[in-house]
C-alpha atoms as a PDB file:
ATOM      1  CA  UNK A   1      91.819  14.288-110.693  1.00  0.00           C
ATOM      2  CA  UNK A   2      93.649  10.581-111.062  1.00  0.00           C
ATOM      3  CA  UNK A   3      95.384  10.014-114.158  1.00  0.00           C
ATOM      4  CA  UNK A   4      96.818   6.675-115.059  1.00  0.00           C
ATOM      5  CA  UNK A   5      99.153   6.643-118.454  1.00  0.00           C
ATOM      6  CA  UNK A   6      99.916   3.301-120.223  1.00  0.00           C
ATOM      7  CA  UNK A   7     100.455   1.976-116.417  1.00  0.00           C
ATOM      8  CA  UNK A   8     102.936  -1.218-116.873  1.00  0.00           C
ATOM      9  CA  UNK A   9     103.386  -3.325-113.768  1.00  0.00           C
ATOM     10  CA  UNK A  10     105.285  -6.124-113.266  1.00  0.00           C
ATOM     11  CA  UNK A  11     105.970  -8.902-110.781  1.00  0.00           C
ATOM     12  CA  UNK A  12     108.915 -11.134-112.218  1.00  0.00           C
ATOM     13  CA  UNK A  13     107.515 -13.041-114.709  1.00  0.00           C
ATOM     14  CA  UNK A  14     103.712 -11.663-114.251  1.00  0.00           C
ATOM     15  CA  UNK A  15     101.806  -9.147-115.653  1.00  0.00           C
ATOM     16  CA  UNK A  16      99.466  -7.703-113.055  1.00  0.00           C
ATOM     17  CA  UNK A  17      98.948  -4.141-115.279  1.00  0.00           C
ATOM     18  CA  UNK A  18      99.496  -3.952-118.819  1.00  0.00           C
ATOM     19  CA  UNK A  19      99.504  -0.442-120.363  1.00  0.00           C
ATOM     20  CA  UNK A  20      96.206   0.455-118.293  1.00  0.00           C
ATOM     21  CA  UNK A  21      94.934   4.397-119.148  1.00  0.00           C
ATOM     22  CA  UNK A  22      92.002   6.117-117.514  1.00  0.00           C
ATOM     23  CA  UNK A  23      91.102   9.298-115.831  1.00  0.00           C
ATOM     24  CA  UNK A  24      89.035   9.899-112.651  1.00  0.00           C
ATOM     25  CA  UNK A  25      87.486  13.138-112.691  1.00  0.00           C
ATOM     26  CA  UNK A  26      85.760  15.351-110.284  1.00  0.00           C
ATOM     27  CA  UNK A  27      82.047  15.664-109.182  1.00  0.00           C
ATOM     28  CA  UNK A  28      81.413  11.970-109.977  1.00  0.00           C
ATOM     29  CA  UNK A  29      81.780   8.808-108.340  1.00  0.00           C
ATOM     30  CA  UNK A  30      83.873   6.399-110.282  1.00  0.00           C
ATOM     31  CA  UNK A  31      83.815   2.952-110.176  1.00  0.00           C
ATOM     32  CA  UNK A  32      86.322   0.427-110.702  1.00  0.00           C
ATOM     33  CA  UNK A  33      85.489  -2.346-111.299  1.00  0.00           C
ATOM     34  CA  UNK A  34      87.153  -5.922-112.826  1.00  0.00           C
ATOM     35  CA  UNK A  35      87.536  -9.792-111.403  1.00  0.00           C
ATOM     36  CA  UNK A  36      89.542 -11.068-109.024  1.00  0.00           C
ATOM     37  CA  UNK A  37      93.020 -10.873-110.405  1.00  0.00           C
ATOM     38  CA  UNK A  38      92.679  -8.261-112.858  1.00  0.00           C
ATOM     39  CA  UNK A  39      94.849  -5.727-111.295  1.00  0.00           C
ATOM     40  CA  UNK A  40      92.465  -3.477-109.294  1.00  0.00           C
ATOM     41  CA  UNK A  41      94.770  -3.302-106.269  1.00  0.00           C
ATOM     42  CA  UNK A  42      97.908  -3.184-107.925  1.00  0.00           C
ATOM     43  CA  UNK A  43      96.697   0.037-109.969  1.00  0.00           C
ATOM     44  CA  UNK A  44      95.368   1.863-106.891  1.00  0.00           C
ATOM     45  CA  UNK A  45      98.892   0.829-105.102  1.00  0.00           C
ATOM     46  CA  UNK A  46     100.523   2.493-107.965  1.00  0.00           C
ATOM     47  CA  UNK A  47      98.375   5.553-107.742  1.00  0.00           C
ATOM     48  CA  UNK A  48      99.392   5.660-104.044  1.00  0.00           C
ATOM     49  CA  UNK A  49     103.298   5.140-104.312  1.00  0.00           C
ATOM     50  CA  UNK A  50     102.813   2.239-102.398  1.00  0.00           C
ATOM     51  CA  UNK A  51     103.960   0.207-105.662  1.00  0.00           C
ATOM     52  CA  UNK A  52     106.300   1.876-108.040  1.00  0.00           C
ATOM     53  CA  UNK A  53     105.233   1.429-112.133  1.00  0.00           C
ATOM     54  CA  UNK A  54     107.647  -0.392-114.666  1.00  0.00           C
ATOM     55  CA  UNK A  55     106.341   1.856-116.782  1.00  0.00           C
ATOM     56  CA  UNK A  56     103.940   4.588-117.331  1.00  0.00           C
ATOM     57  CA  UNK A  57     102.675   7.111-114.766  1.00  0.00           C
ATOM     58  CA  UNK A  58      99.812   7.518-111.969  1.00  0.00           C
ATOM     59  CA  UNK A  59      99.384  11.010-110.916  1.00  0.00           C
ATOM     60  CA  UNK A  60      97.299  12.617-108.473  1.00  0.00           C
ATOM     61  CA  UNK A  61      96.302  16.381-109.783  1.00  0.00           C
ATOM     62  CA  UNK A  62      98.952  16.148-112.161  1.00  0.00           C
ATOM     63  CA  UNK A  63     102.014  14.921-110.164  1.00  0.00           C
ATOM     64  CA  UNK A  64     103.221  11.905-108.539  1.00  0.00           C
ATOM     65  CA  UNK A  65     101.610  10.729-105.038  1.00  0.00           C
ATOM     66  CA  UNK A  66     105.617  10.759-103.787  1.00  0.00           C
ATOM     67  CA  UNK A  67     105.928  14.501-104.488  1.00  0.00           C
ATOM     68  CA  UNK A  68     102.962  15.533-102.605  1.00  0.00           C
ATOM     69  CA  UNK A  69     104.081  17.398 -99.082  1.00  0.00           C
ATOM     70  CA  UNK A  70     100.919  16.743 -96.972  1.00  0.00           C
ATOM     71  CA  UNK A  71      99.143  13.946 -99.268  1.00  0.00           C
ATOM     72  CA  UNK A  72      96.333  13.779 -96.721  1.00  0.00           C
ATOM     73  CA  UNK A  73      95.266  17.032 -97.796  1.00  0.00           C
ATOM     74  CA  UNK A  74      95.377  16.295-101.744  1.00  0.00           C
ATOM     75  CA  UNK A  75      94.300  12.255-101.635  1.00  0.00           C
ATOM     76  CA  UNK A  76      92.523  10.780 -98.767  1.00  0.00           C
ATOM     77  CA  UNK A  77      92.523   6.704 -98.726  1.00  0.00           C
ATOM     78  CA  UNK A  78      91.438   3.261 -97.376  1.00  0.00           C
ATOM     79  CA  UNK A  79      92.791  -0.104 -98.898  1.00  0.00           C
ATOM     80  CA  UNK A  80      92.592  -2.307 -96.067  1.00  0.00           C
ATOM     81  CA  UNK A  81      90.864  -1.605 -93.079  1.00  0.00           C
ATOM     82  CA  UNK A  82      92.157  -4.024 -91.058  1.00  0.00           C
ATOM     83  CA  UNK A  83      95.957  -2.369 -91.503  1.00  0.00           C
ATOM     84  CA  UNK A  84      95.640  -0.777 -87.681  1.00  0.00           C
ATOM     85  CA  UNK A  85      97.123  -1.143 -84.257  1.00  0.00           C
ATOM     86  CA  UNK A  86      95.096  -3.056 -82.425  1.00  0.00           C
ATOM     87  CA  UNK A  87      96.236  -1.561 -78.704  1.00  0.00           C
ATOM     88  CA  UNK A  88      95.323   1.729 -80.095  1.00  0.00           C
ATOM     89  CA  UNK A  89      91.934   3.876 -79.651  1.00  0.00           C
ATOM     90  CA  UNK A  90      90.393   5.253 -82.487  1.00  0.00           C
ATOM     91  CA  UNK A  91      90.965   8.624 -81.259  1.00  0.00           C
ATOM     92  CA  UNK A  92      94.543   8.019 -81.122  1.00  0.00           C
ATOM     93  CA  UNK A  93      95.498   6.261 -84.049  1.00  0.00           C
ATOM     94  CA  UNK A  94      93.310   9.317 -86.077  1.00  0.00           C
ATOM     95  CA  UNK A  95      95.711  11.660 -83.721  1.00  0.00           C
ATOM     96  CA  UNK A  96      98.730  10.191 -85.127  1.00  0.00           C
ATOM     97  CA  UNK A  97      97.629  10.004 -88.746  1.00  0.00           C
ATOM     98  CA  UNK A  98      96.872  13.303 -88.492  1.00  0.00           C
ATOM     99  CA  UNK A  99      99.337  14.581 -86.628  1.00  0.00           C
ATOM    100  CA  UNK A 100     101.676  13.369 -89.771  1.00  0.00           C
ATOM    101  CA  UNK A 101     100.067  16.001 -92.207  1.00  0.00           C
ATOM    102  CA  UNK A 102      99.449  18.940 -89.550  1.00  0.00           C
ATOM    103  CA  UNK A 103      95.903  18.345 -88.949  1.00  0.00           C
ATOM    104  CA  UNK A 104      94.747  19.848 -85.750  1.00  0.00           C
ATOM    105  CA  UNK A 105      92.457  17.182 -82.762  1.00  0.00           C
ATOM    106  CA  UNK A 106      89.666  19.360 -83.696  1.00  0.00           C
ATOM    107  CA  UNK A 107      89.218  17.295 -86.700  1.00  0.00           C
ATOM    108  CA  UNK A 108      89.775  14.121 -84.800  1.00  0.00           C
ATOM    109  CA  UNK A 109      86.540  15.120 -83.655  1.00  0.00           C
ATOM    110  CA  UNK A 110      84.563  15.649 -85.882  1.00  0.00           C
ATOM    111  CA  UNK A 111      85.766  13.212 -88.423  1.00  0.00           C
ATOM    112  CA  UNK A 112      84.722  10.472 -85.963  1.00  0.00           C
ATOM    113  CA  UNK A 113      81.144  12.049 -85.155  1.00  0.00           C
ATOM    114  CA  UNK A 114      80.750  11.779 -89.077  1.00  0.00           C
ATOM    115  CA  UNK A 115      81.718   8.610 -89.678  1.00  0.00           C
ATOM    116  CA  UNK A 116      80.230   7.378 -86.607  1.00  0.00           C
ATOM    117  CA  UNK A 117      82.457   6.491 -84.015  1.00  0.00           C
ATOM    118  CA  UNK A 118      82.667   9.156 -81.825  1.00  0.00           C
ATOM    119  CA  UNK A 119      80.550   7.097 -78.833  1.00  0.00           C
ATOM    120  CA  UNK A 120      83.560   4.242 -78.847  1.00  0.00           C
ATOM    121  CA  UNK A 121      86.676   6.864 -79.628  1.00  0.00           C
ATOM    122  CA  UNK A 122      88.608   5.619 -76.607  1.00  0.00           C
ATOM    123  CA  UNK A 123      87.889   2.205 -76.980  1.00  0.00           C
ATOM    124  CA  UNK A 124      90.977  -0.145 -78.530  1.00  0.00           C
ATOM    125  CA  UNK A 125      90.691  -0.949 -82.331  1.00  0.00           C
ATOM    126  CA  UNK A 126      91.515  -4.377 -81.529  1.00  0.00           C
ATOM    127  CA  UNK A 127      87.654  -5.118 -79.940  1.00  0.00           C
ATOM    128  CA  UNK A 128      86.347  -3.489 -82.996  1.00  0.00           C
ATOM    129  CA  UNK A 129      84.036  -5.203 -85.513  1.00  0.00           C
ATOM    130  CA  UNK A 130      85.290  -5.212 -89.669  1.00  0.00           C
ATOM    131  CA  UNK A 131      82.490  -2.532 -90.541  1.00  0.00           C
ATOM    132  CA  UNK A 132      83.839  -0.734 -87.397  1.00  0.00           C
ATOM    133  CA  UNK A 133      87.058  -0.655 -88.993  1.00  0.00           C
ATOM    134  CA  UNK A 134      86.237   0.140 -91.988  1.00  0.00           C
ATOM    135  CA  UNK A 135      84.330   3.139 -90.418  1.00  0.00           C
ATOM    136  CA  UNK A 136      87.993   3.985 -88.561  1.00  0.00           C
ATOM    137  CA  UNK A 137      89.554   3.556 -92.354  1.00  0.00           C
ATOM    138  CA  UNK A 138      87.222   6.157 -93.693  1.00  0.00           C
ATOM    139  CA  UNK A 139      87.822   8.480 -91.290  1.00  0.00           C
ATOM    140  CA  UNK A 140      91.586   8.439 -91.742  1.00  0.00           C
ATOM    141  CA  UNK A 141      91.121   8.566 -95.643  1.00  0.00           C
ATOM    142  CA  UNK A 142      88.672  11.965 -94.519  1.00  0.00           C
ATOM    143  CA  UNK A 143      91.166  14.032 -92.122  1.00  0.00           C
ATOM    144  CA  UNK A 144      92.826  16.130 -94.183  1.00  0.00           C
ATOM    145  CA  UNK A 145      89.434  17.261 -96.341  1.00  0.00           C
ATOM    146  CA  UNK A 146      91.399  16.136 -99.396  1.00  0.00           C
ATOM    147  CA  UNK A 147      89.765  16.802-102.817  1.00  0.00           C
ATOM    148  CA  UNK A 148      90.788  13.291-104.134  1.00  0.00           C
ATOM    149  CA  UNK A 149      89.215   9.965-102.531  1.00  0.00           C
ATOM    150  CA  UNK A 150      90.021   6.363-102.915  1.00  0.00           C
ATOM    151  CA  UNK A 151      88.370   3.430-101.269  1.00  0.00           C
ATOM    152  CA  UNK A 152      88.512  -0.403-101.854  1.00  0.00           C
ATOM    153  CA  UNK A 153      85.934  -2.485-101.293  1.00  0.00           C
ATOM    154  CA  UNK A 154      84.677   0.204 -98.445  1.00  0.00           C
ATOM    155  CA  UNK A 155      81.271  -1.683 -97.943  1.00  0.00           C
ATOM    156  CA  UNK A 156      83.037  -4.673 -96.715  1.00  0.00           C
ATOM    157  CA  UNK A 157      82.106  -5.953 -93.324  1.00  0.00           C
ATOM    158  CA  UNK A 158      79.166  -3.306 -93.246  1.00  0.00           C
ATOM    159  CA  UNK A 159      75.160  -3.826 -92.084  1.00  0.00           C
ATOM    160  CA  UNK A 160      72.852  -2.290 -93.908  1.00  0.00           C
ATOM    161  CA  UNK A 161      72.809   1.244 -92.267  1.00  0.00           C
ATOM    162  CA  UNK A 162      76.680   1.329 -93.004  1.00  0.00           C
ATOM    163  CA  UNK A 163      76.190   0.355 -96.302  1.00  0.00           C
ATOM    164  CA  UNK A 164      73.200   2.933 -97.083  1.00  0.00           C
ATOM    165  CA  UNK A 165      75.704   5.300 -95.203  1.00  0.00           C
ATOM    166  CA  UNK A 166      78.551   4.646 -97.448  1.00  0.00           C
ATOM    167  CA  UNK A 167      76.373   5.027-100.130  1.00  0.00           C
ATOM    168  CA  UNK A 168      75.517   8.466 -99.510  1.00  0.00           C
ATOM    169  CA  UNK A 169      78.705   9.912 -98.347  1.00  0.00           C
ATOM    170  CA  UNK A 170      80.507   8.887-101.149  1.00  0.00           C
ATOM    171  CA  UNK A 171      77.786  10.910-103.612  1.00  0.00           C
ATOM    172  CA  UNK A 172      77.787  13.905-101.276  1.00  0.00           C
ATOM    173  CA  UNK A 173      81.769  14.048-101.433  1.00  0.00           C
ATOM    174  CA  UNK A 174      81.258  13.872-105.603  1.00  0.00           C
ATOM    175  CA  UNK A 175      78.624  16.443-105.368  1.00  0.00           C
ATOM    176  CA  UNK A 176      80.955  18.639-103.365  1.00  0.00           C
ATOM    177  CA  UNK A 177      83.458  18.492-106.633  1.00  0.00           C
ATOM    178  CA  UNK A 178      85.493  15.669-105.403  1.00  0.00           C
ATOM    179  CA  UNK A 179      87.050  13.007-107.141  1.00  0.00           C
ATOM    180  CA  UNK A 180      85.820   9.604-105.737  1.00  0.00           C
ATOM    181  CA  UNK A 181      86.732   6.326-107.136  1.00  0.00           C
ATOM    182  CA  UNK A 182      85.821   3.118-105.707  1.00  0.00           C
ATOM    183  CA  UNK A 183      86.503  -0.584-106.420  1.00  0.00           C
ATOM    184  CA  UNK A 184      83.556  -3.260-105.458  1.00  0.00           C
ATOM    185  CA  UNK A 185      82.526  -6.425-106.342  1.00  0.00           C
ATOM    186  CA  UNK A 186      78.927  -5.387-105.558  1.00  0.00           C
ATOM    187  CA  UNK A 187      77.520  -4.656-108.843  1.00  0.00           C
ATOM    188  CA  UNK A 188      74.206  -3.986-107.073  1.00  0.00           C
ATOM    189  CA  UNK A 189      76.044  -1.021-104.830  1.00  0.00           C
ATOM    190  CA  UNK A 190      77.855   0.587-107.974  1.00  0.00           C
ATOM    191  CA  UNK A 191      74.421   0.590-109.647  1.00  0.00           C
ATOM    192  CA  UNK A 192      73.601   2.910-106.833  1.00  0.00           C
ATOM    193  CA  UNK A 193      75.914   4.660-106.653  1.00  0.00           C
ATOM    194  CA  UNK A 194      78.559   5.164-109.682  1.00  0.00           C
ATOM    195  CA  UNK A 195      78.190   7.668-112.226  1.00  0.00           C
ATOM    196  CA  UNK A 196      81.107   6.645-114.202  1.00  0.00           C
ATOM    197  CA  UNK A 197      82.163   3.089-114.774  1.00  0.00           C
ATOM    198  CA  UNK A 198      86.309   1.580-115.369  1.00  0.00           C
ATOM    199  CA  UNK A 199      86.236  -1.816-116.407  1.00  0.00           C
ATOM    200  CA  UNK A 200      89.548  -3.878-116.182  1.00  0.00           C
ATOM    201  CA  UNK A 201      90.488  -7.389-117.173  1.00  0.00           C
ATOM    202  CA  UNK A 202      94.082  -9.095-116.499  1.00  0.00           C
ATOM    203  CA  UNK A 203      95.551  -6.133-116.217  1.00  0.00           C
ATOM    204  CA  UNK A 204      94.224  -4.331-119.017  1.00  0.00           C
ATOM    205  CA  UNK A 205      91.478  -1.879-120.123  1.00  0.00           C
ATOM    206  CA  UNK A 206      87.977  -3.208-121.135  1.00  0.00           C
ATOM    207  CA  UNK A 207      85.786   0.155-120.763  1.00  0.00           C
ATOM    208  CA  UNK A 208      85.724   3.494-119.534  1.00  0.00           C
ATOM    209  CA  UNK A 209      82.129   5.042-119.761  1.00  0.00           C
ATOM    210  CA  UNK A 210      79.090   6.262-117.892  1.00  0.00           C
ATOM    211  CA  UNK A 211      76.921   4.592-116.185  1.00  0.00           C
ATOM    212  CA  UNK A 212      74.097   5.908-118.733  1.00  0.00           C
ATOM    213  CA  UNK A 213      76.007   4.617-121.780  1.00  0.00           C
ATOM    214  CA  UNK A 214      76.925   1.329-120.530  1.00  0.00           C
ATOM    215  CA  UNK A 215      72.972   1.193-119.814  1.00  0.00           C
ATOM    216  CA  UNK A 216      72.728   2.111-123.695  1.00  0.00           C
ATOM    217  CA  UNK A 217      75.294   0.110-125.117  1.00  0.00           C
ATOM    218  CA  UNK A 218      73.401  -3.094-123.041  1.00  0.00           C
ATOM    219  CA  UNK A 219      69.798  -2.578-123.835  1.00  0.00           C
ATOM    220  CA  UNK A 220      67.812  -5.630-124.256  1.00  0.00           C
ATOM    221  CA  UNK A 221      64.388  -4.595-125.629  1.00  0.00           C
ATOM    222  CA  UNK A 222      61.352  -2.886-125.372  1.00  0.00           C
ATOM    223  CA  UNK A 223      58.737  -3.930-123.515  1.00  0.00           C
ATOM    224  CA  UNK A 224      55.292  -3.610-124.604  1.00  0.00           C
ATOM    225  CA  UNK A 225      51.532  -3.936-122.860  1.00  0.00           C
ATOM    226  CA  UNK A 226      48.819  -3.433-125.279  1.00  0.00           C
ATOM    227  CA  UNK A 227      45.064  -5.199-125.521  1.00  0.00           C
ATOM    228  CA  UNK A 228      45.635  -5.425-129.400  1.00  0.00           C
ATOM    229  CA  UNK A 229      48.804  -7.362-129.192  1.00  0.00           C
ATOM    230  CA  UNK A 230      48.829  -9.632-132.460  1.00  0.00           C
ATOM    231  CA  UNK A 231      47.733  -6.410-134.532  1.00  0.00           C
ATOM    232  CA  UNK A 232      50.674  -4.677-132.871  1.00  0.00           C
ATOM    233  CA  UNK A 233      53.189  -7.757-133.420  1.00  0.00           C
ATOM    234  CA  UNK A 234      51.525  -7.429-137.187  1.00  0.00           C
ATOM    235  CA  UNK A 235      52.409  -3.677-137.684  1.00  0.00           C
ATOM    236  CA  UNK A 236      56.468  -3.689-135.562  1.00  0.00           C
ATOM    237  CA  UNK A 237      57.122  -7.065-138.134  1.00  0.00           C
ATOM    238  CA  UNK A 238      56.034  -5.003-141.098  1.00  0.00           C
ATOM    239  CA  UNK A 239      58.564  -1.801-139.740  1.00  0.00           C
ATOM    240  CA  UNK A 240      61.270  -4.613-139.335  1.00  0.00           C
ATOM    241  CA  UNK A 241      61.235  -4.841-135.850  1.00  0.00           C
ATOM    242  CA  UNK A 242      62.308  -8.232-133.838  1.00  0.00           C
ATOM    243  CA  UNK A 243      58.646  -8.849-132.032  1.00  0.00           C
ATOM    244  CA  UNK A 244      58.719 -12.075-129.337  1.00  0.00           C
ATOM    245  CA  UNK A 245      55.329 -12.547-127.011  1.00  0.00           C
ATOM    246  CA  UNK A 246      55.649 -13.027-123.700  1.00  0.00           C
ATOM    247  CA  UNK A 247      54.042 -15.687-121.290  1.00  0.00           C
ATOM    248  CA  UNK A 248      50.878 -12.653-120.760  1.00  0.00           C
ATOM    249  CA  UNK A 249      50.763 -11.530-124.047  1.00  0.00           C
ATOM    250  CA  UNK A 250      53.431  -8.570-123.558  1.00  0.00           C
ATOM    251  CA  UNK A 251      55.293  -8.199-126.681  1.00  0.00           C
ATOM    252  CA  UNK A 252      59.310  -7.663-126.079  1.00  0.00           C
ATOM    253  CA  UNK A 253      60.646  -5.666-129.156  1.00  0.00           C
ATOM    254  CA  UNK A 254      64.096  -5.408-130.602  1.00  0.00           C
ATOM    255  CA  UNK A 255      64.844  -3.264-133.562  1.00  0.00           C
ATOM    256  CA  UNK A 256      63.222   0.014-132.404  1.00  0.00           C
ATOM    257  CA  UNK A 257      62.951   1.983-129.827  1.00  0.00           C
ATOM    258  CA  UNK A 258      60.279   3.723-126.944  1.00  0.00           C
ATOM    259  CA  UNK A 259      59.618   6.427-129.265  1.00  0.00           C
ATOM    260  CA  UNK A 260      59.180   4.396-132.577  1.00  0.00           C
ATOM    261  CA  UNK A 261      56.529   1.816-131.499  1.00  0.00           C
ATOM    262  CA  UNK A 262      54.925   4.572-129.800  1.00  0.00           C
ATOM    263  CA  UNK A 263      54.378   6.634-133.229  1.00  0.00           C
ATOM    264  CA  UNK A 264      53.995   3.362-134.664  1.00  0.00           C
ATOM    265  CA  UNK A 265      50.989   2.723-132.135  1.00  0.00           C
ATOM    266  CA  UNK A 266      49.245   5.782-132.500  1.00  0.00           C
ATOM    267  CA  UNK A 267      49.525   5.832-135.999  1.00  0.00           C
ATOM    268  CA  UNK A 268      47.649   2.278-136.352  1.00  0.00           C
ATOM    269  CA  UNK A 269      45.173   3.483-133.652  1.00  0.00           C
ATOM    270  CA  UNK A 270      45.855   1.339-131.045  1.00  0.00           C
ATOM    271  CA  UNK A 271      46.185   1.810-127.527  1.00  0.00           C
ATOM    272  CA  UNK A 272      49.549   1.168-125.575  1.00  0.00           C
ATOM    273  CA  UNK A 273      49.437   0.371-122.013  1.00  0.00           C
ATOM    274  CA  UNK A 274      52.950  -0.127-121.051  1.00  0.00           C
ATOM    275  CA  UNK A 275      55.752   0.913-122.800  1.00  0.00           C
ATOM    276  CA  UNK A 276      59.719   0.225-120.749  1.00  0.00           C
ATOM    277  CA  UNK A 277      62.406   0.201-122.157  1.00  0.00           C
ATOM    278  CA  UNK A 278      64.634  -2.887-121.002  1.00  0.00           C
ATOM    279  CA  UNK A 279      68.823  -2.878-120.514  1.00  0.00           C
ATOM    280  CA  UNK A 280      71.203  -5.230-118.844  1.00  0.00           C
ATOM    281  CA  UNK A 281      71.818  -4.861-115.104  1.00  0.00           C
ATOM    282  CA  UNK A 282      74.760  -3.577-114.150  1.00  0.00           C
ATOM    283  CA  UNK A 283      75.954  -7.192-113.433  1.00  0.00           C
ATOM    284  CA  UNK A 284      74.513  -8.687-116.205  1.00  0.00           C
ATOM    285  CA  UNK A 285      76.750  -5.821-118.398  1.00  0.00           C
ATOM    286  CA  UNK A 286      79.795  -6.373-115.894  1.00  0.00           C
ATOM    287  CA  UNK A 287      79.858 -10.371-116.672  1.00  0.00           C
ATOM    288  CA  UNK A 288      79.719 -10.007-120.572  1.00  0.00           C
ATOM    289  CA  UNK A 289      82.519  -7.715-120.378  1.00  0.00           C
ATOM    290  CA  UNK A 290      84.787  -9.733-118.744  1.00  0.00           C
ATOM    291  CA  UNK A 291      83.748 -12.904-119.551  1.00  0.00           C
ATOM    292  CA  UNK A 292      87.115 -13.656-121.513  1.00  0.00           C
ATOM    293  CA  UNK A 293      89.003 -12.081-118.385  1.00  0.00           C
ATOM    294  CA  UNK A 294      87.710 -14.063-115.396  1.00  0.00           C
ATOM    295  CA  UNK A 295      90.800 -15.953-114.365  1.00  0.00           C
ATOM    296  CA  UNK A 296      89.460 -17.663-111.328  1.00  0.00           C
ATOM    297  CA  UNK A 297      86.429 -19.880-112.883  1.00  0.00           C
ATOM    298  CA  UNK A 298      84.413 -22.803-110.660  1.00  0.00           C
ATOM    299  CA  UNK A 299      82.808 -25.062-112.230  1.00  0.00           C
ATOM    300  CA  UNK A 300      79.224 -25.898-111.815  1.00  0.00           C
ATOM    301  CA  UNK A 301      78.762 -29.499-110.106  1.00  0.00           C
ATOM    302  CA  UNK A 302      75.873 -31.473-108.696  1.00  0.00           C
ATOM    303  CA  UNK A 303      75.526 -31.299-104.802  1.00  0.00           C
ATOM    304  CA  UNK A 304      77.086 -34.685-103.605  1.00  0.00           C
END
């Protein structure tokens, strides 16, 4: 797993992590998630030994990224796709990669067939389109089969297939017991696909939860469809429930829950059609979170 202990970073004067804990365990997908400036990157440097802490700790299966001997076996990862040779095939620059951690051509090959590639292996990186490359940074992050994987913003650059594809392969590597964590600014993606949520906000902690309980901790209301609406309203208001009608006569209840108005219902005799219980988007959750931590804010202005 990734564990990150009261993480401290520090550039001069700025703060880019402050004190930051949170695990990233196995058979899930994790995502991480936080706005632009709010020390995503900088944490999953630090995890990588690519930045060292000013204090705290970021250990990969309980030790230090530095001290592992083949790290593409243990952590597999892509931060920036576009960090290639450009004169170089695919095929050869996964040769080299691998050929740094022992791993045999025979993986070459079949890491490109899964990730796609394996019709333009020979063909320079430097002709290659961004979801291309990010299909070449996958890859690399795959080679050595490692039980921990990291990706930033992996959808980047992708179509649709690649994103669907993404999608997928990051649940099936969870579901094989892997540790997966992912940072996106696609809240529509990480509905999809996260089963575990880490919310960050200039540099520092706002959440760590499940997808399910962030859906709990943001639900709106109840929605409810029933051809005896005002004797409905009558009986919730009574119970102390918060009863508003919609435009068609649906009633949106706060105060109870799916279970409640339907006793209530049946108790009074009358007949529910619809009954949906209503919580925040993942966005819509995401933005109140870190509404106090979005440092980069445009304002809205009239089209000149």
């Amino acid at each position: 797993m990734i564990e990150v202990r009261e993480l401290t970073k520090r550039y001069g004067d700025t703060v880019a992590v402050r004190e930051l804990s949170f695990t990233v365990k196995p058979g899930q997908v994790t995502g991480f998630l936080g706005p632009n400036g709010s020390g995503k990157s900088t944490t999953m440097r630090a995890i990588l030994g690519l930045d060292r802490p000013t204090s705290g700790v970021a250990m990969v299966n309980g030790r230090p990224y530095a001290t592992l001997r083949k790290p593409l076996h243990e952590v597999g990862a892509l931060l920036d796709a576009g960090a290639v040779h450009g004169g170089r095939t695919a095929e050869m620059h996964l040769r080299c990669v691998a050929r740094s951690n022992g791993i045999g051509r025979a993986r070459v090959t079949d890491v490109l067939e899964r990730v796609g590639l394996a019709g333009v292996a020979r063909k320079r990186i430097g002709g290659f389109s961004l979801g291309m490359r990010q299909r070449l940074g996958i890859g690399a992050a795959l080679l050595g089969d490692p039980g921990v994987l990291m990706f930033d913003e992996p959808v980047n650059g992708l179509d649709p297939e690649g994103i669907r594809w993404i999608r997928e392969l990051m649940r099936a590597l969870a579901a094989e017991g892997r540790t997966v964590l992912v940072s996106s600014h696609l809240m529509s993606e990480m509905a999809l696909t996260a089963d575990h949520v880490v919310v960050i906000g200039r540099g520092q902690l706002i959440t760590e939860t499940s997808m399910a309980a962030l859906s709990e901790d943001f639900r709106r209301d109840v929605l409810v469809r029933t051809p005896r609406a005002d004797e409905l309203r009558g009986a919730l208001s009574t119970a102390g429930a918060s009863v508003h009608s919609g435009p068609d006569g649906e009633l949106a209840v706060r105060g109870m829950d799916a279970v409640a108005i339907g006793d209530l219902a049946l108790r009074a005799g009358i007949a529910v059609h619809e009954l949906t219980p209503r919580s925040a988007s993942l966005e819509e959750a995401y933005m109140e979170l870190t509404d106090e931590s979005v440092e980069y804010r445009a304002q809205a202005g009239r089209a000149s």
